[in-house]
PDB file of N, CA and C in Angstrom:
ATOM      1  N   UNK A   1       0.843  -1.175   0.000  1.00  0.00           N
ATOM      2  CA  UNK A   1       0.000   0.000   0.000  1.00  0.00           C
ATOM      3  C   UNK A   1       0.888   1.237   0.000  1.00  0.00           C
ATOM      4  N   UNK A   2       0.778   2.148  -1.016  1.00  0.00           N
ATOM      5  CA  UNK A   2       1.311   3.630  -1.086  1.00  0.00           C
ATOM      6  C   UNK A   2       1.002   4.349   0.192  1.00  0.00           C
ATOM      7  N   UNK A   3       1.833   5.188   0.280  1.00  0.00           N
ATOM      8  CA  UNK A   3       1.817   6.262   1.376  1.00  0.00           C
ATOM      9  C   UNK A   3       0.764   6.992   0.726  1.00  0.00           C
ATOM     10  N   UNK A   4      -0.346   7.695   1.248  1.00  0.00           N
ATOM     11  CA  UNK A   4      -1.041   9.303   1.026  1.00  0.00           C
ATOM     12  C   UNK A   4      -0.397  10.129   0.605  1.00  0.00           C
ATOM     13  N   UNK A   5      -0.624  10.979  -0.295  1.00  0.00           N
ATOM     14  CA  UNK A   5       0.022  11.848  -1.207  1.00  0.00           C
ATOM     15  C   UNK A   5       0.471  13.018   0.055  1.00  0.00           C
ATOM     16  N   UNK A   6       1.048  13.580   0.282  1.00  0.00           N
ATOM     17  CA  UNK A   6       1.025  14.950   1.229  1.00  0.00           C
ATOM     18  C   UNK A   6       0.948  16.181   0.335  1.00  0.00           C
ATOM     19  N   UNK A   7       0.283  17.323   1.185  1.00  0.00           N
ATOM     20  CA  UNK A   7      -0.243  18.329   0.570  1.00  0.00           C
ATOM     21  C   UNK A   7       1.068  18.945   0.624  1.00  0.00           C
ATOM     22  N   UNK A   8       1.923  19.252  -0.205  1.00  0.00           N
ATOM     23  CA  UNK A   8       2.996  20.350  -0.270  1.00  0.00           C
ATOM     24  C   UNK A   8       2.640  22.269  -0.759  1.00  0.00           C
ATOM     25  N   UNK A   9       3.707  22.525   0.118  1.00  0.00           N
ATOM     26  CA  UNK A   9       3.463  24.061  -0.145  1.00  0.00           C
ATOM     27  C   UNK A   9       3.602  24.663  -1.413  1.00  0.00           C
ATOM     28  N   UNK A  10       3.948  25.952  -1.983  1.00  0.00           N
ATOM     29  CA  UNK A  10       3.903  26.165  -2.923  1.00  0.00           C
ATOM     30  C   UNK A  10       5.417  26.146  -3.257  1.00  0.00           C
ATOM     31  N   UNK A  11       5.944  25.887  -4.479  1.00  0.00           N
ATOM     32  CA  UNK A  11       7.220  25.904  -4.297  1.00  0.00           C
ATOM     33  C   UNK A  11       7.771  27.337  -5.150  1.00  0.00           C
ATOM     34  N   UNK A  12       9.410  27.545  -4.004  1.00  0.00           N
ATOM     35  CA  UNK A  12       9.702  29.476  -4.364  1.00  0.00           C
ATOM     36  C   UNK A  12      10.972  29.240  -4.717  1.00  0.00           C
ATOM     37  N   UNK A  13      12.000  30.207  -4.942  1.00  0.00           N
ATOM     38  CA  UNK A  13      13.136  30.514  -5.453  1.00  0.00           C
ATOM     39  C   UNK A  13      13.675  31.124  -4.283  1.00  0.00           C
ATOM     40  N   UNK A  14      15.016  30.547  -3.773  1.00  0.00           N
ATOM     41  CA  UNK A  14      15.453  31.417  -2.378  1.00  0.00           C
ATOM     42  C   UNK A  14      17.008  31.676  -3.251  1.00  0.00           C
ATOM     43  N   UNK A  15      17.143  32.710  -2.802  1.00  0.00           N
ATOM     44  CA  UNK A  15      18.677  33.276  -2.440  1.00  0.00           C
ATOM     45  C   UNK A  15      18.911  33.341  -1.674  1.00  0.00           C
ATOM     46  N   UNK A  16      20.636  32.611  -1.537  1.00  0.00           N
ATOM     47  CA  UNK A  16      20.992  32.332   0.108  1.00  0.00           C
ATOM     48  C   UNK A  16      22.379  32.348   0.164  1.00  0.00           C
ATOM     49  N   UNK A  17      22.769  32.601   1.344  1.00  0.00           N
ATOM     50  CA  UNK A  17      24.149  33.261   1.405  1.00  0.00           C
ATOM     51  C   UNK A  17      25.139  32.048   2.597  1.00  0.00           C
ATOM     52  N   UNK A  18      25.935  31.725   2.290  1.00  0.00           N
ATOM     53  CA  UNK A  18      26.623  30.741   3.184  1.00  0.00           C
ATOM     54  C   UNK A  18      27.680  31.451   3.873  1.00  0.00           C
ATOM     55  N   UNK A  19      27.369  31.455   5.237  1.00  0.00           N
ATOM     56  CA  UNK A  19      28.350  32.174   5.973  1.00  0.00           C
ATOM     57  C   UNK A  19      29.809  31.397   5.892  1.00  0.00           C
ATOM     58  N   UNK A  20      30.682  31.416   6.919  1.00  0.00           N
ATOM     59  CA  UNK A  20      32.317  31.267   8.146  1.00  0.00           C
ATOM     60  C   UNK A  20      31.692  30.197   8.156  1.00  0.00           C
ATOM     61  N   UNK A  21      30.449  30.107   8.416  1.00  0.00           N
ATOM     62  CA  UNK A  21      30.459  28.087   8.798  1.00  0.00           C
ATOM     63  C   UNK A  21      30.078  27.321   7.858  1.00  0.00           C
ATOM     64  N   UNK A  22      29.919  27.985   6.486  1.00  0.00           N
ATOM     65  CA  UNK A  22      28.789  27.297   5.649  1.00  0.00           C
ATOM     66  C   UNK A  22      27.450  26.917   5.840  1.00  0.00           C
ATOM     67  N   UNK A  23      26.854  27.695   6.503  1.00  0.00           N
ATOM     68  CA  UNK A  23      25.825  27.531   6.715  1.00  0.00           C
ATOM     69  C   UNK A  23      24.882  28.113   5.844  1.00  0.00           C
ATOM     70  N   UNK A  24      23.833  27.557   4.870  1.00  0.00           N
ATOM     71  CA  UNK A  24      23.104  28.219   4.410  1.00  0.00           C
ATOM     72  C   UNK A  24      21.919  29.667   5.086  1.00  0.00           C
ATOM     73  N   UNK A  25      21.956  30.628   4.293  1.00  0.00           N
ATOM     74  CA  UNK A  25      20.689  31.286   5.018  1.00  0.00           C
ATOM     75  C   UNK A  25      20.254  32.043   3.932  1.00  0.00           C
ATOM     76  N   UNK A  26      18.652  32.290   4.051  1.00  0.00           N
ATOM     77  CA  UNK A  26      18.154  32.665   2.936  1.00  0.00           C
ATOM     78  C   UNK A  26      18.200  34.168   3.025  1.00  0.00           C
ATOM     79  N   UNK A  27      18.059  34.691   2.350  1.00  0.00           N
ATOM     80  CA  UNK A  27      18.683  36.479   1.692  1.00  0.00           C
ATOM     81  C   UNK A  27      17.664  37.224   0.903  1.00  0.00           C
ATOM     82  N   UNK A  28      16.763  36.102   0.593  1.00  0.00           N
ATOM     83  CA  UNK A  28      15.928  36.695  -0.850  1.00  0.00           C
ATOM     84  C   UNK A  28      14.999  35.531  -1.466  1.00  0.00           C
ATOM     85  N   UNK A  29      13.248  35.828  -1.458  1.00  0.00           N
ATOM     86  CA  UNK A  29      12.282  35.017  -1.592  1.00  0.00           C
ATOM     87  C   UNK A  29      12.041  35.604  -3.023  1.00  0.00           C
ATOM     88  N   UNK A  30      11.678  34.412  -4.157  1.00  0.00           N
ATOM     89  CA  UNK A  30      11.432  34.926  -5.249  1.00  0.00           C
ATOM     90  C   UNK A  30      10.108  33.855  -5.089  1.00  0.00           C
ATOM     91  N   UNK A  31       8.746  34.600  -5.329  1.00  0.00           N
ATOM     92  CA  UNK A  31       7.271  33.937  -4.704  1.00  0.00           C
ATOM     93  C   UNK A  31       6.386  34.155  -5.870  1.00  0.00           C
ATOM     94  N   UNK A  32       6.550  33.369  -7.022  1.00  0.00           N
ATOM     95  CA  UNK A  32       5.689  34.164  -8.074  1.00  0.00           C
ATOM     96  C   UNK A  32       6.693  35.368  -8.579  1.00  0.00           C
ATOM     97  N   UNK A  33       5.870  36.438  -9.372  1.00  0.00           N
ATOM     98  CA  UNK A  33       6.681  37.602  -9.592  1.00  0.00           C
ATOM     99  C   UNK A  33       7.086  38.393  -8.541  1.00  0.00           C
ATOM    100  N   UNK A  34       6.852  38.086  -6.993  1.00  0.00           N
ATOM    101  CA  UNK A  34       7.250  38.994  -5.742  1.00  0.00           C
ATOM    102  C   UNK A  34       8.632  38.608  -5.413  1.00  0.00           C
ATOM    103  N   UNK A  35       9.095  39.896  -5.393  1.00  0.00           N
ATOM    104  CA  UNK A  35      10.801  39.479  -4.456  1.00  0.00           C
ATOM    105  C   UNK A  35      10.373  40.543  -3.283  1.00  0.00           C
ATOM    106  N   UNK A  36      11.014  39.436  -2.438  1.00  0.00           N
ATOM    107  CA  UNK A  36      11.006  39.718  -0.998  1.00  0.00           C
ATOM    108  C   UNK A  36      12.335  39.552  -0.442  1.00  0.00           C
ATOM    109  N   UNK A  37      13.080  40.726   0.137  1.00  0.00           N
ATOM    110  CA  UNK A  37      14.391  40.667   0.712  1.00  0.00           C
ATOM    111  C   UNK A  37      14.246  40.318   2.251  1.00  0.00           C
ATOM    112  N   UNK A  38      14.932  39.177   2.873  1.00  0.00           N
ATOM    113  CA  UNK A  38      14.698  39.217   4.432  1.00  0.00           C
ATOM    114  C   UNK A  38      15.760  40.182   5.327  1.00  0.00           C
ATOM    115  N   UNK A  39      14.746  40.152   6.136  1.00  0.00           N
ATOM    116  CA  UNK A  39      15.269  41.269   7.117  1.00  0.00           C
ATOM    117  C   UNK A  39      16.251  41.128   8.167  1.00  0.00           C
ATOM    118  N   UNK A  40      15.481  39.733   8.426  1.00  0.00           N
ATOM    119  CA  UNK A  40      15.212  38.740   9.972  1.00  0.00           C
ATOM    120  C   UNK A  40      15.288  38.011   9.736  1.00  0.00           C
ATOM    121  N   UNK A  41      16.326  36.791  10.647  1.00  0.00           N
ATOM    122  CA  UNK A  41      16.087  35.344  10.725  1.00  0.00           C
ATOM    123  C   UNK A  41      15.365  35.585  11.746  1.00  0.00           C
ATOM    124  N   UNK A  42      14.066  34.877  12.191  1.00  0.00           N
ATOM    125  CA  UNK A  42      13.495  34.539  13.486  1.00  0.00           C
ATOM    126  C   UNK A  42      14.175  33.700  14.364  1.00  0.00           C
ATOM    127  N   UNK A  43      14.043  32.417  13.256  1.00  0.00           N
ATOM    128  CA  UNK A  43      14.303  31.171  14.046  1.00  0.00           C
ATOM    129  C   UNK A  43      14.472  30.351  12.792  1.00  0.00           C
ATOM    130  N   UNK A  44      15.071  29.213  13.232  1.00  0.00           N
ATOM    131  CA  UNK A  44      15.713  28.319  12.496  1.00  0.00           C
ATOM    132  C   UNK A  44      15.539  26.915  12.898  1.00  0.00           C
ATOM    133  N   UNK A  45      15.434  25.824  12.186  1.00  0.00           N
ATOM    134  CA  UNK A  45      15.641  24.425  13.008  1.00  0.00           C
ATOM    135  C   UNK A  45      15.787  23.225  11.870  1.00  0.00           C
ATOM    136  N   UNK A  46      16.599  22.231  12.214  1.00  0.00           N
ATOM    137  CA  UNK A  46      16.566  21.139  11.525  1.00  0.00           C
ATOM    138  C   UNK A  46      15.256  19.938  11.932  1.00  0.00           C
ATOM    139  N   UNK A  47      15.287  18.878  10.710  1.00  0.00           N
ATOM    140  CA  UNK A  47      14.798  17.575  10.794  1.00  0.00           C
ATOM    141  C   UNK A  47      15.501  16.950  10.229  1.00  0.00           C
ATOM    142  N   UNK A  48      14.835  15.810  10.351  1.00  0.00           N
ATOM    143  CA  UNK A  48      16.407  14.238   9.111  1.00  0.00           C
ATOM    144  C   UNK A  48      16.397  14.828   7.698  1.00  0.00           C
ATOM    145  N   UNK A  49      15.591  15.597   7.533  1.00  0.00           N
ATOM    146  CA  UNK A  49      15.256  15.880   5.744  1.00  0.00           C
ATOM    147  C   UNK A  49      14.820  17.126   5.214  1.00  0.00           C
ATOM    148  N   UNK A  50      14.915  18.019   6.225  1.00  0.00           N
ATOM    149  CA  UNK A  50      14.656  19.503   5.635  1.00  0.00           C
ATOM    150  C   UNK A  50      15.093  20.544   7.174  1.00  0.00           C
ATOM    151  N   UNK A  51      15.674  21.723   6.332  1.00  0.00           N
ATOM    152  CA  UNK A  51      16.174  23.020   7.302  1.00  0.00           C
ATOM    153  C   UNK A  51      14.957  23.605   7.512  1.00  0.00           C
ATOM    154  N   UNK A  52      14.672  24.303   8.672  1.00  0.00           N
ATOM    155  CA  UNK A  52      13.407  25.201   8.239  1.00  0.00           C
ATOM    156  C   UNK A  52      14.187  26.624   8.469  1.00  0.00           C
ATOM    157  N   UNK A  53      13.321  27.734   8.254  1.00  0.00           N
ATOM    158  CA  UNK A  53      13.640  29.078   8.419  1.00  0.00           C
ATOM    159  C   UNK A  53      12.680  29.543   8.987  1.00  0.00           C
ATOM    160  N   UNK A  54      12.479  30.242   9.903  1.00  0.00           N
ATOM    161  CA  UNK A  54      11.176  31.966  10.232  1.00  0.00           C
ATOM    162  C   UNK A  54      11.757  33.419   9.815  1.00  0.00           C
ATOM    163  N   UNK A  55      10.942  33.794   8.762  1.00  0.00           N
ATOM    164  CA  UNK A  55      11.907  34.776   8.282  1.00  0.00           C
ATOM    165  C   UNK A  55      10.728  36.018   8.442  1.00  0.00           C
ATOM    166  N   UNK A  56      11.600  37.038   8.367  1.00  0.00           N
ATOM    167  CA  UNK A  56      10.911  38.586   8.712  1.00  0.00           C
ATOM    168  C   UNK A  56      11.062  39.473   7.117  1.00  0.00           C
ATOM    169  N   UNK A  57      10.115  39.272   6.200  1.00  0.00           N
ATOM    170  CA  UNK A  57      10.598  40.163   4.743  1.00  0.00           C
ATOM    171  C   UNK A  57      10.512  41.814   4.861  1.00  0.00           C
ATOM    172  N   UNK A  58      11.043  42.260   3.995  1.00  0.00           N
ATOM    173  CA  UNK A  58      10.826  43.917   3.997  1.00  0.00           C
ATOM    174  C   UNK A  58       9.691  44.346   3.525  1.00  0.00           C
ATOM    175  N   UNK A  59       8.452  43.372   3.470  1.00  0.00           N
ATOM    176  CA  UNK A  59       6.851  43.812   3.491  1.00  0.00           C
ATOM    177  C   UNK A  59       6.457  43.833   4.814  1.00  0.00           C
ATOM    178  N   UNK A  60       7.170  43.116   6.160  1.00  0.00           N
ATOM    179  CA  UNK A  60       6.547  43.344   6.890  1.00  0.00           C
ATOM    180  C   UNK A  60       6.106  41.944   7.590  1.00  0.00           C
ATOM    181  N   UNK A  61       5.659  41.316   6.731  1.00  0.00           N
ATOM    182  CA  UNK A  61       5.202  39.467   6.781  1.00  0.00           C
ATOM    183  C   UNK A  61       6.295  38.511   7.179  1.00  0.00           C
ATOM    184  N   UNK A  62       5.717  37.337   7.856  1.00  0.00           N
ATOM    185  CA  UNK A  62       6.839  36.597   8.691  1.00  0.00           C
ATOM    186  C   UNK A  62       6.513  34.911   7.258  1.00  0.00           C
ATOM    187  N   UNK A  63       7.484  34.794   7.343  1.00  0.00           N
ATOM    188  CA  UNK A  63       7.552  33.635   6.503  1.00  0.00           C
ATOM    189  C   UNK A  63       8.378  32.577   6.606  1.00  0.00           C
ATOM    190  N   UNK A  64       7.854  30.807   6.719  1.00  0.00           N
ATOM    191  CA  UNK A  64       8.059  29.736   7.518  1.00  0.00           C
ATOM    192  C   UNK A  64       8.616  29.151   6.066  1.00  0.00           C
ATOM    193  N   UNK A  65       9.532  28.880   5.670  1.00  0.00           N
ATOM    194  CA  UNK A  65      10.181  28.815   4.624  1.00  0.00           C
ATOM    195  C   UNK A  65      10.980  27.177   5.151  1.00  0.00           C
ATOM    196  N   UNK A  66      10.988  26.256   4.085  1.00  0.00           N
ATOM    197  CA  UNK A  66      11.701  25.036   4.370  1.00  0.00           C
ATOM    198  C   UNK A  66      12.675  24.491   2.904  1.00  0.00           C
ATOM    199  N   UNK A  67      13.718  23.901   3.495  1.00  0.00           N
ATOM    200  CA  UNK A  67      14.514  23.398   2.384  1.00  0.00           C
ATOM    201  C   UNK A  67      14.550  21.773   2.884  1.00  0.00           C
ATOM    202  N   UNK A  68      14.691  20.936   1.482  1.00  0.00           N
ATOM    203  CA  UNK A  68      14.395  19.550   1.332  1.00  0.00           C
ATOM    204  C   UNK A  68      16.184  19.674   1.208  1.00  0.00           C
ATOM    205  N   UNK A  69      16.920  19.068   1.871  1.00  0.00           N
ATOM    206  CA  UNK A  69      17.993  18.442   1.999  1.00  0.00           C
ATOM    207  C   UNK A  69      18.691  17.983   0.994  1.00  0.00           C
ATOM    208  N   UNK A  70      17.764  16.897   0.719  1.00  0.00           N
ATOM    209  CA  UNK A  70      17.992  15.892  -0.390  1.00  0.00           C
ATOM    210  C   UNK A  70      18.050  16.480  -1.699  1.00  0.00           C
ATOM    211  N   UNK A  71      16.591  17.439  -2.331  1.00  0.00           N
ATOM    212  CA  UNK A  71      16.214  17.438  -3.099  1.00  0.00           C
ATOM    213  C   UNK A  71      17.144  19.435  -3.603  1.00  0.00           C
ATOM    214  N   UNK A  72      17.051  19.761  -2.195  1.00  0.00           N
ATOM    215  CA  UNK A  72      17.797  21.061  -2.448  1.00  0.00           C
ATOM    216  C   UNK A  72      16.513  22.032  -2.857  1.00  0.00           C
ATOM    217  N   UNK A  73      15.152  21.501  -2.671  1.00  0.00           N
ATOM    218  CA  UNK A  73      13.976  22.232  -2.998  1.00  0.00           C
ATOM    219  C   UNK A  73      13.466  23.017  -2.171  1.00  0.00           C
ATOM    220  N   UNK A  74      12.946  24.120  -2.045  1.00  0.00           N
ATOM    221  CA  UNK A  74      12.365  25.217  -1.061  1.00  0.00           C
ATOM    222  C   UNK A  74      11.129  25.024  -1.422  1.00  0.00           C
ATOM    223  N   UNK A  75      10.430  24.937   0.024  1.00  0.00           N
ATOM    224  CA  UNK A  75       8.558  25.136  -0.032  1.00  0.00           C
ATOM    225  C   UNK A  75       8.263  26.477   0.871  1.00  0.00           C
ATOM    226  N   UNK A  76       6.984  27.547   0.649  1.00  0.00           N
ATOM    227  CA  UNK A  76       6.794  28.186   1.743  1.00  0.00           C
ATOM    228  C   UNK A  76       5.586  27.904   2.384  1.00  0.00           C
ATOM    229  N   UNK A  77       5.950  27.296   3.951  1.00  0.00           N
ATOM    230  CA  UNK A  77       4.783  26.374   4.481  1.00  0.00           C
ATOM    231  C   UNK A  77       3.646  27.435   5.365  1.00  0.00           C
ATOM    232  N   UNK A  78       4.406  28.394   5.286  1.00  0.00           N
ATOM    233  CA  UNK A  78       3.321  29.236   6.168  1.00  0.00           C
ATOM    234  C   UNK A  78       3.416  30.755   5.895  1.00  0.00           C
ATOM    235  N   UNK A  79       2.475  31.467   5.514  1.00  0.00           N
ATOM    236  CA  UNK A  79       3.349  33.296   5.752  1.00  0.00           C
ATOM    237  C   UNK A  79       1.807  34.146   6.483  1.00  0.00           C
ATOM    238  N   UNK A  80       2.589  35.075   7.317  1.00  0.00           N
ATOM    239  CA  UNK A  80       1.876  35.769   8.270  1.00  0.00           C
ATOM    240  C   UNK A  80       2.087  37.392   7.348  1.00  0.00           C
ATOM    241  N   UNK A  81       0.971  38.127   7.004  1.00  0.00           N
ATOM    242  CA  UNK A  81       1.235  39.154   6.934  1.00  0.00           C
ATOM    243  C   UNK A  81       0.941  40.384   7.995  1.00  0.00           C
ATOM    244  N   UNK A  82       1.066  39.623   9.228  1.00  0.00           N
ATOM    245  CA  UNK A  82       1.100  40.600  10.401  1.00  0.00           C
ATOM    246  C   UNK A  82      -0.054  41.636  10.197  1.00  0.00           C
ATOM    247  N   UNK A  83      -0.822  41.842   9.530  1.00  0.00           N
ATOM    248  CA  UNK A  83      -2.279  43.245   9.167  1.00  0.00           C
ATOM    249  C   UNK A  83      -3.299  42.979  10.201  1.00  0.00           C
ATOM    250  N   UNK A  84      -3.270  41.325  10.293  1.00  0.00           N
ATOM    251  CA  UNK A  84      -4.652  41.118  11.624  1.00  0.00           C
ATOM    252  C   UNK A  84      -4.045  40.386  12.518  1.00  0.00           C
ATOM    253  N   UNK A  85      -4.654  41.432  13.612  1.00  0.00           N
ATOM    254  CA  UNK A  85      -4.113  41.075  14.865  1.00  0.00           C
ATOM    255  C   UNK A  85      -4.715  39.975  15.535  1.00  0.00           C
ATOM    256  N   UNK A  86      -5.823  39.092  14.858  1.00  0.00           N
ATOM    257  CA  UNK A  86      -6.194  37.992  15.439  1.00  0.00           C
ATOM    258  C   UNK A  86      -5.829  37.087  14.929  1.00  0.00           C
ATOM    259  N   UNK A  87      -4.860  36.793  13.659  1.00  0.00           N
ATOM    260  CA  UNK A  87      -3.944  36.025  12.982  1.00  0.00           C
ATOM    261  C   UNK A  87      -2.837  35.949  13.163  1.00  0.00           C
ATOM    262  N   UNK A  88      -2.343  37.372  13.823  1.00  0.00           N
ATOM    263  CA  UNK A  88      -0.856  37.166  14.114  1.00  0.00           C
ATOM    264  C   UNK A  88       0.018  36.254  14.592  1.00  0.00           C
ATOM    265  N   UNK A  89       1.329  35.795  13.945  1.00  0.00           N
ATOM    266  CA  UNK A  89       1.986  34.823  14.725  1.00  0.00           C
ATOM    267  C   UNK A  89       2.776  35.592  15.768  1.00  0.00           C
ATOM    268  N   UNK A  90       2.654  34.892  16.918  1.00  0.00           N
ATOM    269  CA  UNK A  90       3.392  35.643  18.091  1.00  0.00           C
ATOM    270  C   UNK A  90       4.620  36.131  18.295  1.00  0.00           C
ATOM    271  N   UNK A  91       5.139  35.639  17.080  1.00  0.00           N
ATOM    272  CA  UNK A  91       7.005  36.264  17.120  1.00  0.00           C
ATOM    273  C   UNK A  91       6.963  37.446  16.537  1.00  0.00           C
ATOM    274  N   UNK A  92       5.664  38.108  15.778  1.00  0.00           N
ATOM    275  CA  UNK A  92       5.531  39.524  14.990  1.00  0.00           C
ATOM    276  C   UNK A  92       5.268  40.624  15.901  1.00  0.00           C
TER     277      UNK A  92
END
């Protein structure tokens, strides 16, 4: 029996800059025709198979941004545009 398909995010174009440690970090969301420069790392975290990011863009909006390891593919799994305050994610 196949696994269930999983709903994946939309997939974006990141620019990313590798520091002193090599560490990837993203610099620049290309979302459709929107470029979005980040401001802010929030927060950051690994799994066995993808980096995640919380990023702060220069619109203002917080964006949950993930990279596939393997595949080297970026999804954006979540974005907050901070306007309603009963949506807000709490790190905004």
């Amino acid at each position: 029996m196949s696994e269930p398909d999983r709903e994946e995010g939309p997939c974006i174009r990141v620019e990313s800059y590798a520091g002193h440690r090599a560490d990837t970090e993203p610099r620049r969301l290309f979302i459709g025709a929107r470029e979005v420069s980040v401001t802010e790392v929030i927060d950051r975290w690994l799994d066995p198979q993808h980096r995640y990011f919380q990023l702060r863009g220069d619109d203002g909006g917080v964006y949950l941004v993930r990279q596939d390891t393997v595949s080297d593919r970026w999804e954006l799994t979540l974005f907050d545009s901070g306007r309603r305050d009963e949506t807000r994610l709490s790190s905004t």
